[in-house]
C-alpha atoms as a PDB file:
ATOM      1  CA  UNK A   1       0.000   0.000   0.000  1.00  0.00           C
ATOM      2  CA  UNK A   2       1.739   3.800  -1.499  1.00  0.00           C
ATOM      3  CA  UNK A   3       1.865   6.301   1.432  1.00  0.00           C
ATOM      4  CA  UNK A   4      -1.403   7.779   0.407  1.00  0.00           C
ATOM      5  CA  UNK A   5      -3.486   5.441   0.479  1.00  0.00           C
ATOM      6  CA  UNK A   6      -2.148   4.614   3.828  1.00  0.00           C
ATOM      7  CA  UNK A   7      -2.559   8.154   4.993  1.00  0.00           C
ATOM      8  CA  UNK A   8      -6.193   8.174   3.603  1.00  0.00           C
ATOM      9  CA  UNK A   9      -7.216   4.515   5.261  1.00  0.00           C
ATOM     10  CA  UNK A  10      -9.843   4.628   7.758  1.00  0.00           C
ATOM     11  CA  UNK A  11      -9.368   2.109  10.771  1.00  0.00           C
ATOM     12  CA  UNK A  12     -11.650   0.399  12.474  1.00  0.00           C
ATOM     13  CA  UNK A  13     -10.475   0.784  15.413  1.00  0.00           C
ATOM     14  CA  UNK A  14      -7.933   3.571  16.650  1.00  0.00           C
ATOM     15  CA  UNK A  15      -6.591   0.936  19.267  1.00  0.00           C
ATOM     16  CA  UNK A  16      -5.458  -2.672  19.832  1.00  0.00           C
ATOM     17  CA  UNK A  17      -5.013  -3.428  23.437  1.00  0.00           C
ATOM     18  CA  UNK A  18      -2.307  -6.385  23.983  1.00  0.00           C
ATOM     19  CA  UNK A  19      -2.183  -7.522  27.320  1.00  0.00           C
ATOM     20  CA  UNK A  20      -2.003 -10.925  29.543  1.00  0.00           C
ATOM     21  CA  UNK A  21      -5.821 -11.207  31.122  1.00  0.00           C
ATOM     22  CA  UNK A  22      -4.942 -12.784  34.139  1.00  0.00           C
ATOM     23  CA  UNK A  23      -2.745 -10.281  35.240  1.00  0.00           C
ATOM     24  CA  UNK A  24      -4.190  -6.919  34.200  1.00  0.00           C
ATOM     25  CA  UNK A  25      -7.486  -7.598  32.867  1.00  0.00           C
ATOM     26  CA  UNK A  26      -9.519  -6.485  35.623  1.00  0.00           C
ATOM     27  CA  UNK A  27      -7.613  -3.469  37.320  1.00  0.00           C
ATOM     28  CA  UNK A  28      -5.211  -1.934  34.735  1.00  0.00           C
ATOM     29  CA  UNK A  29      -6.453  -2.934  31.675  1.00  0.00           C
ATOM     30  CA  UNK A  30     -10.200  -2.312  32.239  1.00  0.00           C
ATOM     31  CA  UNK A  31      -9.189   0.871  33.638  1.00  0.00           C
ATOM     32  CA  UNK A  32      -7.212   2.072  30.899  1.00  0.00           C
ATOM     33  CA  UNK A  33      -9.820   0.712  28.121  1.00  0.00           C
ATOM     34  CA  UNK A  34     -12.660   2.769  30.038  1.00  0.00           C
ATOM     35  CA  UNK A  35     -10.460   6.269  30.239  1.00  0.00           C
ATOM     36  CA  UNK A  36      -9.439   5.438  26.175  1.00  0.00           C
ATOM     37  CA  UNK A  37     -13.253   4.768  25.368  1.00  0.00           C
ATOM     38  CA  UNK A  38     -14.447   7.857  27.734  1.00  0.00           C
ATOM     39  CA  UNK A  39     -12.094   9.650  25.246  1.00  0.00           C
ATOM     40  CA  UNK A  40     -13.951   9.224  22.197  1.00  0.00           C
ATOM     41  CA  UNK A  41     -11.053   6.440  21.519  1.00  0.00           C
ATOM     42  CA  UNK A  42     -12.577   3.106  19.815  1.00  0.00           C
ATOM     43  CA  UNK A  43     -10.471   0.121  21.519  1.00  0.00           C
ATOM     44  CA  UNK A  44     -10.152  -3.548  20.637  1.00  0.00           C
ATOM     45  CA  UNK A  45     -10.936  -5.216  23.603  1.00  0.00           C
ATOM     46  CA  UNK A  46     -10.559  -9.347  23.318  1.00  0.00           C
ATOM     47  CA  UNK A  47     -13.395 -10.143  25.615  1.00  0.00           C
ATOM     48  CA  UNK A  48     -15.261  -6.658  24.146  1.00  0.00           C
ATOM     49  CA  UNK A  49     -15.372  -6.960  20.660  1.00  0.00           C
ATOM     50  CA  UNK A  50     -14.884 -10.429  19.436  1.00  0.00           C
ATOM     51  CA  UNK A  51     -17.782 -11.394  17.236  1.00  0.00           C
ATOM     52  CA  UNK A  52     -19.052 -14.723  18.966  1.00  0.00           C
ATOM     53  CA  UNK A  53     -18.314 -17.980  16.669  1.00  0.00           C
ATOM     54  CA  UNK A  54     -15.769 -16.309  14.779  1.00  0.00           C
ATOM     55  CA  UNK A  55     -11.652 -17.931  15.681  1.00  0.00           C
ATOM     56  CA  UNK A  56     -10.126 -16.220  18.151  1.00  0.00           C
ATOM     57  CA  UNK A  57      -6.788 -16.548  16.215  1.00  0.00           C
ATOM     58  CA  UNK A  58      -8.117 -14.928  13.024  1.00  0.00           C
ATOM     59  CA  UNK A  59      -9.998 -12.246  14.725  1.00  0.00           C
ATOM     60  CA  UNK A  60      -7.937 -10.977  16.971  1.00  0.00           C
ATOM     61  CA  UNK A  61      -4.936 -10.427  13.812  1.00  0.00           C
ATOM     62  CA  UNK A  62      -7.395  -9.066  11.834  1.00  0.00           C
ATOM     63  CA  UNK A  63      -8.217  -6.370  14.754  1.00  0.00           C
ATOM     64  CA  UNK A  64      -4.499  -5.873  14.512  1.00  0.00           C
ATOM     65  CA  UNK A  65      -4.240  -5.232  11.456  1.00  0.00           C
ATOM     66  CA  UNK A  66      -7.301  -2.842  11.301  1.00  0.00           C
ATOM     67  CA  UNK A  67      -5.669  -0.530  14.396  1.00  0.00           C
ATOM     68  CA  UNK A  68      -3.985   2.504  13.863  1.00  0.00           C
ATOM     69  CA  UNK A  69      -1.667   1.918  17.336  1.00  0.00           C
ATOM     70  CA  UNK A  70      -1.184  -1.040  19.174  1.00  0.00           C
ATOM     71  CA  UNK A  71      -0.646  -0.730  23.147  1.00  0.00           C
ATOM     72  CA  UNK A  72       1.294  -3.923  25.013  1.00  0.00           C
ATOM     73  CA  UNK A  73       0.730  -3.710  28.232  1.00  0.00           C
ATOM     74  CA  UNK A  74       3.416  -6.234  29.472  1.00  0.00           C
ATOM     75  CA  UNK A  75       3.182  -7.626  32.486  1.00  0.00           C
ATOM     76  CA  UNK A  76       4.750 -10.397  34.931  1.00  0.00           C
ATOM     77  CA  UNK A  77       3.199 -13.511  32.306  1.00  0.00           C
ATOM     78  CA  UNK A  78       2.531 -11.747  29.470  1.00  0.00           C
ATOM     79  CA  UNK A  79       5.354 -13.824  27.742  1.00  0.00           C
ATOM     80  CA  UNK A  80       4.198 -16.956  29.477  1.00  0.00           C
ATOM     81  CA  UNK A  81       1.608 -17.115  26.673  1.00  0.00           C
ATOM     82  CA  UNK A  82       1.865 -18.469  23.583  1.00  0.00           C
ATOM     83  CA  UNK A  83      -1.052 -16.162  22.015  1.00  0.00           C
ATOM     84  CA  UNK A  84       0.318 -12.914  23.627  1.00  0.00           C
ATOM     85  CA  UNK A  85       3.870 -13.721  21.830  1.00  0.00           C
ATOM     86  CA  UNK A  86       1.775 -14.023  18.606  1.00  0.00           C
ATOM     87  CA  UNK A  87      -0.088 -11.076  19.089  1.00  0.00           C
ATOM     88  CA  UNK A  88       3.549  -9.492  19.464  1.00  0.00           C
ATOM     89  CA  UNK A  89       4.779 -10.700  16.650  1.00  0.00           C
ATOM     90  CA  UNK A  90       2.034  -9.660  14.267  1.00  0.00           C
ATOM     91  CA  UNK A  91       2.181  -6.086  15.885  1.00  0.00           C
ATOM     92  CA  UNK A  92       5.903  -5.500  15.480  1.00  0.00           C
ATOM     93  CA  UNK A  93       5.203  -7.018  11.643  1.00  0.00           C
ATOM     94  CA  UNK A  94       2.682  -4.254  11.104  1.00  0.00           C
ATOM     95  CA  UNK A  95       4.922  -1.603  12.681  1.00  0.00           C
ATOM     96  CA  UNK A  96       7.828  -2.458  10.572  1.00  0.00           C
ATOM     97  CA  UNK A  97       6.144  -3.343   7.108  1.00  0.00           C
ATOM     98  CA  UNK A  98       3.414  -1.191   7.751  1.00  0.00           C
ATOM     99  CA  UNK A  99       4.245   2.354   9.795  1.00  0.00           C
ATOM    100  CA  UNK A 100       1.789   1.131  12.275  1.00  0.00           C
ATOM    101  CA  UNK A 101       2.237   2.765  16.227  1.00  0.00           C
ATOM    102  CA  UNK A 102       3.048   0.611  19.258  1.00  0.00           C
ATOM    103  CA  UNK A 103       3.112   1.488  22.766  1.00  0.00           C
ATOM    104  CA  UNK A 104       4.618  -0.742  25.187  1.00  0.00           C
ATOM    105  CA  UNK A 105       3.509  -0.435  29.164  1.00  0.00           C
ATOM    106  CA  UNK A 106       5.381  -2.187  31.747  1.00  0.00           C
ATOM    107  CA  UNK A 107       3.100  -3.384  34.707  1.00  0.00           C
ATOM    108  CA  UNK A 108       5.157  -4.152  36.854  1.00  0.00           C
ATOM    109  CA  UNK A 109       7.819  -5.590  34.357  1.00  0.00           C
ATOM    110  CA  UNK A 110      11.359  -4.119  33.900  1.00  0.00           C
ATOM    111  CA  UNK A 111      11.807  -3.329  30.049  1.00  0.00           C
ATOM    112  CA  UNK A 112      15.117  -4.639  30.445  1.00  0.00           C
ATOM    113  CA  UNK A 113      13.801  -8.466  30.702  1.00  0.00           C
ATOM    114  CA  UNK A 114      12.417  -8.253  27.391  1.00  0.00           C
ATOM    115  CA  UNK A 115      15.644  -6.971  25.540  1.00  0.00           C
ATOM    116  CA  UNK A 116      17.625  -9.333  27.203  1.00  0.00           C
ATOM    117  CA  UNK A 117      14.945 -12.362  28.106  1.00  0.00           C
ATOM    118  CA  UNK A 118      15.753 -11.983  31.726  1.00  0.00           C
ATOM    119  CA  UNK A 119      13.610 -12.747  34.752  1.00  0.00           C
ATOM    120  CA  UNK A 120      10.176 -14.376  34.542  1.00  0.00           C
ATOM    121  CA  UNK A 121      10.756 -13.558  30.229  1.00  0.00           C
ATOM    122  CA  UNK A 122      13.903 -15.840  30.150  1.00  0.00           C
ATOM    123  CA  UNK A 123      11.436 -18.669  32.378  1.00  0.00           C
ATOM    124  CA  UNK A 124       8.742 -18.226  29.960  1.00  0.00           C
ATOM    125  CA  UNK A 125      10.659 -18.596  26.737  1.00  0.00           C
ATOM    126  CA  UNK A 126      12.778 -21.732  27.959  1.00  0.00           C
ATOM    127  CA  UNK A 127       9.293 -23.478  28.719  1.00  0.00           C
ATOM    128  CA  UNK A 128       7.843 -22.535  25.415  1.00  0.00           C
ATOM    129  CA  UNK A 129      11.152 -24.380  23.994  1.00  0.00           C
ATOM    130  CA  UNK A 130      11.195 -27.290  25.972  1.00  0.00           C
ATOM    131  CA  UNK A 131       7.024 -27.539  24.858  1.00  0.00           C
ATOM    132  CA  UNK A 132       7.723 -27.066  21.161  1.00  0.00           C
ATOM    133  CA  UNK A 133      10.858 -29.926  21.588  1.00  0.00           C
ATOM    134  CA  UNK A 134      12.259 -28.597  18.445  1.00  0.00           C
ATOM    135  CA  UNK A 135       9.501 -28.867  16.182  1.00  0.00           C
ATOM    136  CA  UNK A 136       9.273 -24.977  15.785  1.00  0.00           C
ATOM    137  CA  UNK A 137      12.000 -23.467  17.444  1.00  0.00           C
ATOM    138  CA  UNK A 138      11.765 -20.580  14.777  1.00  0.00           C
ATOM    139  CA  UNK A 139       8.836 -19.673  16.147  1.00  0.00           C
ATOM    140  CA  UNK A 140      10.358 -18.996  19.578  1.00  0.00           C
ATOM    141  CA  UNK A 141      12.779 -17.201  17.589  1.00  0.00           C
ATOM    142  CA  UNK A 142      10.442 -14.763  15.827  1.00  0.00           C
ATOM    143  CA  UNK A 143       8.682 -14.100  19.803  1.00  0.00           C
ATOM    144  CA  UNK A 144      12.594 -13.413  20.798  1.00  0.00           C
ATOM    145  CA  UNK A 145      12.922 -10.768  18.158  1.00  0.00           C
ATOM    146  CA  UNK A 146       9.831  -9.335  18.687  1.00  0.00           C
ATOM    147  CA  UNK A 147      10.397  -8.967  22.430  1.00  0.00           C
ATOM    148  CA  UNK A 148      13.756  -6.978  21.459  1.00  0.00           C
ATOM    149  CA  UNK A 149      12.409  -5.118  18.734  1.00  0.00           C
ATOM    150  CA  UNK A 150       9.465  -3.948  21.184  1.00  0.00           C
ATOM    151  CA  UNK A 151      11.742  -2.986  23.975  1.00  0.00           C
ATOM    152  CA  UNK A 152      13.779  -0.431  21.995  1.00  0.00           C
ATOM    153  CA  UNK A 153      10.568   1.162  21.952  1.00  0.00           C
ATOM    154  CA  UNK A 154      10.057   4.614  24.714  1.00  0.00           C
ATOM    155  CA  UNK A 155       7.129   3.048  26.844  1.00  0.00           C
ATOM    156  CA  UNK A 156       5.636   3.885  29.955  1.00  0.00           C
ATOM    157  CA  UNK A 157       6.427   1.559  33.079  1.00  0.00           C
ATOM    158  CA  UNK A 158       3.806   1.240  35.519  1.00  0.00           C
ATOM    159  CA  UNK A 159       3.400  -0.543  38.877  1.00  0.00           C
ATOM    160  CA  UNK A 160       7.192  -0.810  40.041  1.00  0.00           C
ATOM    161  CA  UNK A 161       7.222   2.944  40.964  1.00  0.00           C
ATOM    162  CA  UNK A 162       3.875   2.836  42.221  1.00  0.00           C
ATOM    163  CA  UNK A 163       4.677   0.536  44.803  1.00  0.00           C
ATOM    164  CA  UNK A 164       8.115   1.903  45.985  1.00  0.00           C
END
């Protein structure tokens, strides 16, 4: 797609929110989607806007690819699962080949673990190794990149300096 058209497209929805659920979804997450859709701001939600019977997978990379920003909010787990990695991945594709926006937040998460796969992101990624036993290790790769690519990125981190 030429810069223009690009320019001209009209999203669907003006944000994809990325997140873990069991950590965040019902304090930081909800609050953040309620301030964001107070604000005129129209958010993809997973458990707000998913059209019931539709795949999960497919509808939640379409809803990617349909947002003018993504915003991670990376937490303790996030990388602990398998669909948050590839919801990662897909965002950092559309912010590379496509001049798409992310914002990472780190809930209680040190940006550092994710460029270097330290801490409970270096736990998460050996188990999703030793799971795969080899049979798509480039796969774990492509999550590893992503997680690097994404922490080069200015975010806000949230939680840690809260509870000092």
């Amino acid at each position: 797609m030429d810069s223009q058209k690009e320019a001209n497209q009209k999203w669907k929805y003006d944000a994809f929110l990325s997140f873990r659920g069991e950590d965040t979804r019902n304090n930081f997450v909800s609050h953040l989607y309620k301030r964001l859709e107070e604000r005129g701001f129209n958010v993809f939600k997973d458990d707000e806007k998913l059209e019931r019977g539709r795949p999960i997978s497919a509808e939640l990379l379409k809803a990617i690819e349909e947002s003018r920003i993504a915003i991670i909010v990376f937490s303790e787990t996030y990388a602990s699962s398998k669909w948050c990695l590839e919801e990662l991945t897909k965002i950092m594709d559309c912010v590379e080949k496509k001049g798409r926006e992310a914002i990472p937040i780190f809930h209680n998460v040190d940006p550092s673990d994710l460029s270097r796969q330290s801490n409970s992101v270096a736990v998460a990624l050996a188990k999703h190794e030793a799971d795969l036993k080899g049979s798509d290790l480039g796969k774990v790769q492509r999550w590893k990149d992503a997680l690097g690519k994404v922490a080069n990125i200015a975010g806000l981190d949230v939680g840690k300096a809260a509870n000092r």
